[in-house]
PDB file of N, CA and C in Angstrom:
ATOM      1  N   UNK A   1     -77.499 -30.516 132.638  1.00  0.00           N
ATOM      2  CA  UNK A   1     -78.796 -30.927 132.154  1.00  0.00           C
ATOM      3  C   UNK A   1     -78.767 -31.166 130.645  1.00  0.00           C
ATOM      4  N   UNK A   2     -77.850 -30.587 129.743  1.00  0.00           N
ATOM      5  CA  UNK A   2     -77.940 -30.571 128.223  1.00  0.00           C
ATOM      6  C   UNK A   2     -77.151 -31.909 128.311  1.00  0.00           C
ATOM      7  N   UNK A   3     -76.355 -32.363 129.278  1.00  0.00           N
ATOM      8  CA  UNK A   3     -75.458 -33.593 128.687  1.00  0.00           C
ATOM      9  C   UNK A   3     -76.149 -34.843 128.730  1.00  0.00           C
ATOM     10  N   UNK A   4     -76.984 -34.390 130.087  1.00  0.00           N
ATOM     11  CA  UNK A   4     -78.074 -35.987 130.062  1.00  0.00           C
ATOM     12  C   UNK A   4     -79.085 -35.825 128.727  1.00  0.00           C
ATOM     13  N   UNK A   5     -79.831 -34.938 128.697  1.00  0.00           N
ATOM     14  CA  UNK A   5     -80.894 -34.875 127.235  1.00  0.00           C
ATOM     15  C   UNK A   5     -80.006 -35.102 126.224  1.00  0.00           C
ATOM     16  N   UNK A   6     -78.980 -34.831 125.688  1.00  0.00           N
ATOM     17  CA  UNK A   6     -78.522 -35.041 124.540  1.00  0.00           C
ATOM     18  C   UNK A   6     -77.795 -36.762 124.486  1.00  0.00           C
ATOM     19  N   UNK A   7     -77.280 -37.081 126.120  1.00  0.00           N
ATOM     20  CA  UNK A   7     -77.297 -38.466 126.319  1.00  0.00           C
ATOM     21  C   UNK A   7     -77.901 -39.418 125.988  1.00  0.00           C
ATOM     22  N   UNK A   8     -79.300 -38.992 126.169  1.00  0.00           N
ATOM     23  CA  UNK A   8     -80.596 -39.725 125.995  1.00  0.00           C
ATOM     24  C   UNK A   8     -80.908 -39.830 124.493  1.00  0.00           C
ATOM     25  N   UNK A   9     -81.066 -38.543 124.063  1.00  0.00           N
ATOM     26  CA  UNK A   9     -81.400 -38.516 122.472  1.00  0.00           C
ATOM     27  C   UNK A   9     -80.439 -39.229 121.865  1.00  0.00           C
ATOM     28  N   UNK A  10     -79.308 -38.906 122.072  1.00  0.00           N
ATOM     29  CA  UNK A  10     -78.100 -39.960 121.006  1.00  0.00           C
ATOM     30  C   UNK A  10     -78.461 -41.386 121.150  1.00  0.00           C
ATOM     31  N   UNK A  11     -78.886 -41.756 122.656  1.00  0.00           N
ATOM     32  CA  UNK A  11     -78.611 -43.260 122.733  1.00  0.00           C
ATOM     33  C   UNK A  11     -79.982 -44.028 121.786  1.00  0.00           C
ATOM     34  N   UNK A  12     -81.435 -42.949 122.409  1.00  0.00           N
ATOM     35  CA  UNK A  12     -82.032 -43.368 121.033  1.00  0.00           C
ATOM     36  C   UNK A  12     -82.197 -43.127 119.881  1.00  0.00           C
ATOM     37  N   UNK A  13     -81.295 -41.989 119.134  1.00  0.00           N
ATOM     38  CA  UNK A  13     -81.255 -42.156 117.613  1.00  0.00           C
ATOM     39  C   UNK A  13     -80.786 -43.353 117.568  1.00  0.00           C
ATOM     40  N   UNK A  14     -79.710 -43.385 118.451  1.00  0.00           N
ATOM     41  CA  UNK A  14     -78.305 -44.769 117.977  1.00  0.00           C
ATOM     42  C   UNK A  14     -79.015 -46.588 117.381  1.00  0.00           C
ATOM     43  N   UNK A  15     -80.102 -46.373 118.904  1.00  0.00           N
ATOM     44  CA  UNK A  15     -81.157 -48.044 118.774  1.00  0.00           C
ATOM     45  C   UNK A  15     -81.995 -47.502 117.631  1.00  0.00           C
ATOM     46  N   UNK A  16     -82.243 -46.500 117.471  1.00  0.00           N
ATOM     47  CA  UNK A  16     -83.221 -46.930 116.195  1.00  0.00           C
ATOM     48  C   UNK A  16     -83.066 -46.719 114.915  1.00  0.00           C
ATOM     49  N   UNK A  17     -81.609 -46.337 114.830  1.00  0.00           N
ATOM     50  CA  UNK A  17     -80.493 -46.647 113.180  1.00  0.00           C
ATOM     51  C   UNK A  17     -80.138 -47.493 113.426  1.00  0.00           C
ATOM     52  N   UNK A  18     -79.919 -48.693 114.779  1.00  0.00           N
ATOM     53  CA  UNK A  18     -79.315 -50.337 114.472  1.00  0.00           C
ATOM     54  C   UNK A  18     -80.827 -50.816 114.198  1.00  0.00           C
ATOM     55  N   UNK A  19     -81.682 -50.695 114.571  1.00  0.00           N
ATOM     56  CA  UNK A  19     -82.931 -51.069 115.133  1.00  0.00           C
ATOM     57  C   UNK A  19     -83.326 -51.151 113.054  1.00  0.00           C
ATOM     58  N   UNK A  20     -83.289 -49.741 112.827  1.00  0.00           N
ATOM     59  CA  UNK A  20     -83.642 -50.011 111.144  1.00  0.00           C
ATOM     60  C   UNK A  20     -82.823 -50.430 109.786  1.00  0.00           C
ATOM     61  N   UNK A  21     -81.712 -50.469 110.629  1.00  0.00           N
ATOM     62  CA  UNK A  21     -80.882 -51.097 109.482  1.00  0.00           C
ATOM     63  C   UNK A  21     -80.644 -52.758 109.782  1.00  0.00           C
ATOM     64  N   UNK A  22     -81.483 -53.419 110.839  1.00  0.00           N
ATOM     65  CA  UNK A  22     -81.757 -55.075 110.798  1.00  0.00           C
ATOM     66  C   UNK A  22     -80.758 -55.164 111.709  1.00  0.00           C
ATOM     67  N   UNK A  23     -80.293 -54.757 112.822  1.00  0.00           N
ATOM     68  CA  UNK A  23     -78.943 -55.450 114.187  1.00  0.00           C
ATOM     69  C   UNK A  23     -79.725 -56.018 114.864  1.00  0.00           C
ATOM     70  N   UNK A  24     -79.233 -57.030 115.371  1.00  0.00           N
ATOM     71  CA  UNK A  24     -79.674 -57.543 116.587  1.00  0.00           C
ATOM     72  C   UNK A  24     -79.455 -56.718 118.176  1.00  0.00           C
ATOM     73  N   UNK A  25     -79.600 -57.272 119.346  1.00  0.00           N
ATOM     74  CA  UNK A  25     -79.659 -56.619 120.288  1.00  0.00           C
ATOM     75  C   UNK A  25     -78.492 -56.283 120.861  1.00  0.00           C
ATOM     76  N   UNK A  26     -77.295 -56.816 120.507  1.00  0.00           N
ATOM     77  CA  UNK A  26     -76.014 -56.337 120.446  1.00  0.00           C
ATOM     78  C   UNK A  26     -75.607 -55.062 119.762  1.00  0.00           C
ATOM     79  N   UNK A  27     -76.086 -54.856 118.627  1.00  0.00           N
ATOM     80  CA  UNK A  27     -75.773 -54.262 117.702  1.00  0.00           C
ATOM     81  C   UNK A  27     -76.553 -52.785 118.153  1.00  0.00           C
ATOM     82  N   UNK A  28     -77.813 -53.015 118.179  1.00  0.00           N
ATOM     83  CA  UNK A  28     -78.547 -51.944 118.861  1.00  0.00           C
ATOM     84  C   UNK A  28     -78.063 -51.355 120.317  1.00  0.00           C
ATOM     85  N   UNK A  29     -77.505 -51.617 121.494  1.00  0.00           N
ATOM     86  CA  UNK A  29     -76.704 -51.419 122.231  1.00  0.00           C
ATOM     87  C   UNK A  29     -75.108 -50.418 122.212  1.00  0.00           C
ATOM     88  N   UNK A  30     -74.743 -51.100 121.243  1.00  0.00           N
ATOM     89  CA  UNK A  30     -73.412 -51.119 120.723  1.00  0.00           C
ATOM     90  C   UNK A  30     -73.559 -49.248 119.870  1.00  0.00           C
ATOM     91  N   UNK A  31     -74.537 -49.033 118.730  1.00  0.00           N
ATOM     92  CA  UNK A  31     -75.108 -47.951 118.320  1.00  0.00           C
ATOM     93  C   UNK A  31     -75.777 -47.356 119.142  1.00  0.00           C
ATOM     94  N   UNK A  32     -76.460 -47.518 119.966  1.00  0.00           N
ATOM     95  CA  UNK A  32     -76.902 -46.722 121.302  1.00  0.00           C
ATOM     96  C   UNK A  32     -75.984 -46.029 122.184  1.00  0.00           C
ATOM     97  N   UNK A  33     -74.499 -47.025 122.486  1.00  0.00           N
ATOM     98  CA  UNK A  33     -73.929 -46.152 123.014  1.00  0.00           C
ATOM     99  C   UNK A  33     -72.959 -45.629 122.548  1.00  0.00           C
ATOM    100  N   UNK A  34     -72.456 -45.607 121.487  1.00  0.00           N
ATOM    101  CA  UNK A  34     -71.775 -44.722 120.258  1.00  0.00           C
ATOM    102  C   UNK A  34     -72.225 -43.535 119.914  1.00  0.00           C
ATOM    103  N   UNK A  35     -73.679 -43.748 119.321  1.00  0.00           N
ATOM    104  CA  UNK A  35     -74.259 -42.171 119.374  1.00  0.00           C
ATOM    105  C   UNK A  35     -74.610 -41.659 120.591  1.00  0.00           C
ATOM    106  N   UNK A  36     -74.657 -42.450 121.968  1.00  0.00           N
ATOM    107  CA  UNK A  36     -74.715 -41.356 123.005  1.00  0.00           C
ATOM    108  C   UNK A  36     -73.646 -40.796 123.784  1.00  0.00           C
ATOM    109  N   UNK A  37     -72.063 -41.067 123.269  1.00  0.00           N
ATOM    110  CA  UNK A  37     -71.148 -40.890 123.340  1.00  0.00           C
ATOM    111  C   UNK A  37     -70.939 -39.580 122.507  1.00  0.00           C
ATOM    112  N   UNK A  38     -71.367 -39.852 121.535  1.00  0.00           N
ATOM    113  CA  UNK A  38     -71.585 -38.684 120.467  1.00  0.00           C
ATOM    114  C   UNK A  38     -72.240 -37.717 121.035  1.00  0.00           C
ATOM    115  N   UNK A  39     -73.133 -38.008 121.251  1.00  0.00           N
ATOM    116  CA  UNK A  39     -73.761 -36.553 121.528  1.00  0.00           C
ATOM    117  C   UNK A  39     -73.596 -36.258 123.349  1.00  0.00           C
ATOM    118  N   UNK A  40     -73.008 -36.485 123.913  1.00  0.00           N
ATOM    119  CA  UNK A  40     -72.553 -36.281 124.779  1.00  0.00           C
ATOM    120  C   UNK A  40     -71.329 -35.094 124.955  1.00  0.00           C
ATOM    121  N   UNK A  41     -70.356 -35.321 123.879  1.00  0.00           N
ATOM    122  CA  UNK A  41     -69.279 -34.507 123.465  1.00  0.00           C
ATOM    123  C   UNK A  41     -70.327 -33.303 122.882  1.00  0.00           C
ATOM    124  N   UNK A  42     -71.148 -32.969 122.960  1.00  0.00           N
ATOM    125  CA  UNK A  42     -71.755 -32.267 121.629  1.00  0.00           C
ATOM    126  C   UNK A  42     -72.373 -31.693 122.339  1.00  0.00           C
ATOM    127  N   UNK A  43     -73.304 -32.060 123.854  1.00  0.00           N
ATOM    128  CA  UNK A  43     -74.113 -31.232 124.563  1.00  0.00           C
ATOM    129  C   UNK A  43     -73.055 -30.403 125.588  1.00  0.00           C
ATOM    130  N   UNK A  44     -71.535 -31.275 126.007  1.00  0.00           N
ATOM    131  CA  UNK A  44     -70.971 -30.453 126.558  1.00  0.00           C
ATOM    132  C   UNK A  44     -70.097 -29.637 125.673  1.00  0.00           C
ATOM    133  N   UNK A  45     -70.340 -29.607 125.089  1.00  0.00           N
ATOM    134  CA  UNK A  45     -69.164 -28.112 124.143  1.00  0.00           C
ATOM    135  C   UNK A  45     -70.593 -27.238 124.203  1.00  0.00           C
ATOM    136  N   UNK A  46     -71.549 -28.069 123.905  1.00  0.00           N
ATOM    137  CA  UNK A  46     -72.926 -26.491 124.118  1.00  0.00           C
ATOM    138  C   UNK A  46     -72.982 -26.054 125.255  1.00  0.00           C
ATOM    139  N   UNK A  47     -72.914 -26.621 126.622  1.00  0.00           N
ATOM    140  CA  UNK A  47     -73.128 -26.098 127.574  1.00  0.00           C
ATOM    141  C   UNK A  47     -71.960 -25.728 128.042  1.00  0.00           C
ATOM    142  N   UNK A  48     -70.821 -25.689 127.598  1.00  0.00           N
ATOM    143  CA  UNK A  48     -69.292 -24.783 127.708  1.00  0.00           C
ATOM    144  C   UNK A  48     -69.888 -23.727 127.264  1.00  0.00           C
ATOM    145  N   UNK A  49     -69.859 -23.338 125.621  1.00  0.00           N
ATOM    146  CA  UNK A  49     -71.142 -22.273 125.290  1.00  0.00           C
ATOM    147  C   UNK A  49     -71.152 -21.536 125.584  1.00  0.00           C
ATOM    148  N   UNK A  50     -72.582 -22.104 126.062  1.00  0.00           N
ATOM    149  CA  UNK A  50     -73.615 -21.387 126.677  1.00  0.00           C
ATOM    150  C   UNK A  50     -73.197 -20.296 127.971  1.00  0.00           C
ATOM    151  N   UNK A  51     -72.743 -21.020 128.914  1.00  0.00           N
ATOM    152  CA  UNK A  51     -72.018 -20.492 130.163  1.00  0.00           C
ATOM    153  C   UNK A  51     -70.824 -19.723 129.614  1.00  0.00           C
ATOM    154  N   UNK A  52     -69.922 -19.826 128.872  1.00  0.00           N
ATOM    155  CA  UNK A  52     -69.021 -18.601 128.324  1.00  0.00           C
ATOM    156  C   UNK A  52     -69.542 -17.507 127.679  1.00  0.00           C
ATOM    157  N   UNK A  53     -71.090 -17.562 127.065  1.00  0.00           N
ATOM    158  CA  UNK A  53     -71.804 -16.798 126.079  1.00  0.00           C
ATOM    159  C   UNK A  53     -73.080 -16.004 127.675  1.00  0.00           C
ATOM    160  N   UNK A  54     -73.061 -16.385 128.421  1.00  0.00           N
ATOM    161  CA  UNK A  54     -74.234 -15.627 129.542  1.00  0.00           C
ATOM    162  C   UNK A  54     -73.480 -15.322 130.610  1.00  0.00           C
ATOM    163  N   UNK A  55     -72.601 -16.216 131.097  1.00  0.00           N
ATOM    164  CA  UNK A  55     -72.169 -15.052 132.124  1.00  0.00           C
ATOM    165  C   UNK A  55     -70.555 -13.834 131.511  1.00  0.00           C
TER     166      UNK A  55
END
């Protein structure tokens, strides 16, 4: 569940730092799925974690 929410959040920070720095719809895409790549790596090392830290 943390990998899809943090999926989600990365992909839209990603469109709306191409989105404000002037990309077109390529570009916004392209940063969408870079930062949700990003934070993908990032929700699963938390939810490694988490599960090594509770049970």
């Amino acid at each position: 569940m943390i990998v899809l929410v943090a999926a989600l959040i990365g992909a839209l920070v990603g469109g709306f730092t191409a989105k404000r720095r002037g990309g077109n719809r390529m570009d916004i895409a392209q940063y969408a799925a870079g930062y949700g790549m990003a934070f993908v790596v990032v929700g699963l090392i938390a939810t490694v974690v988490l599960d090594r830290v509770i049970s």
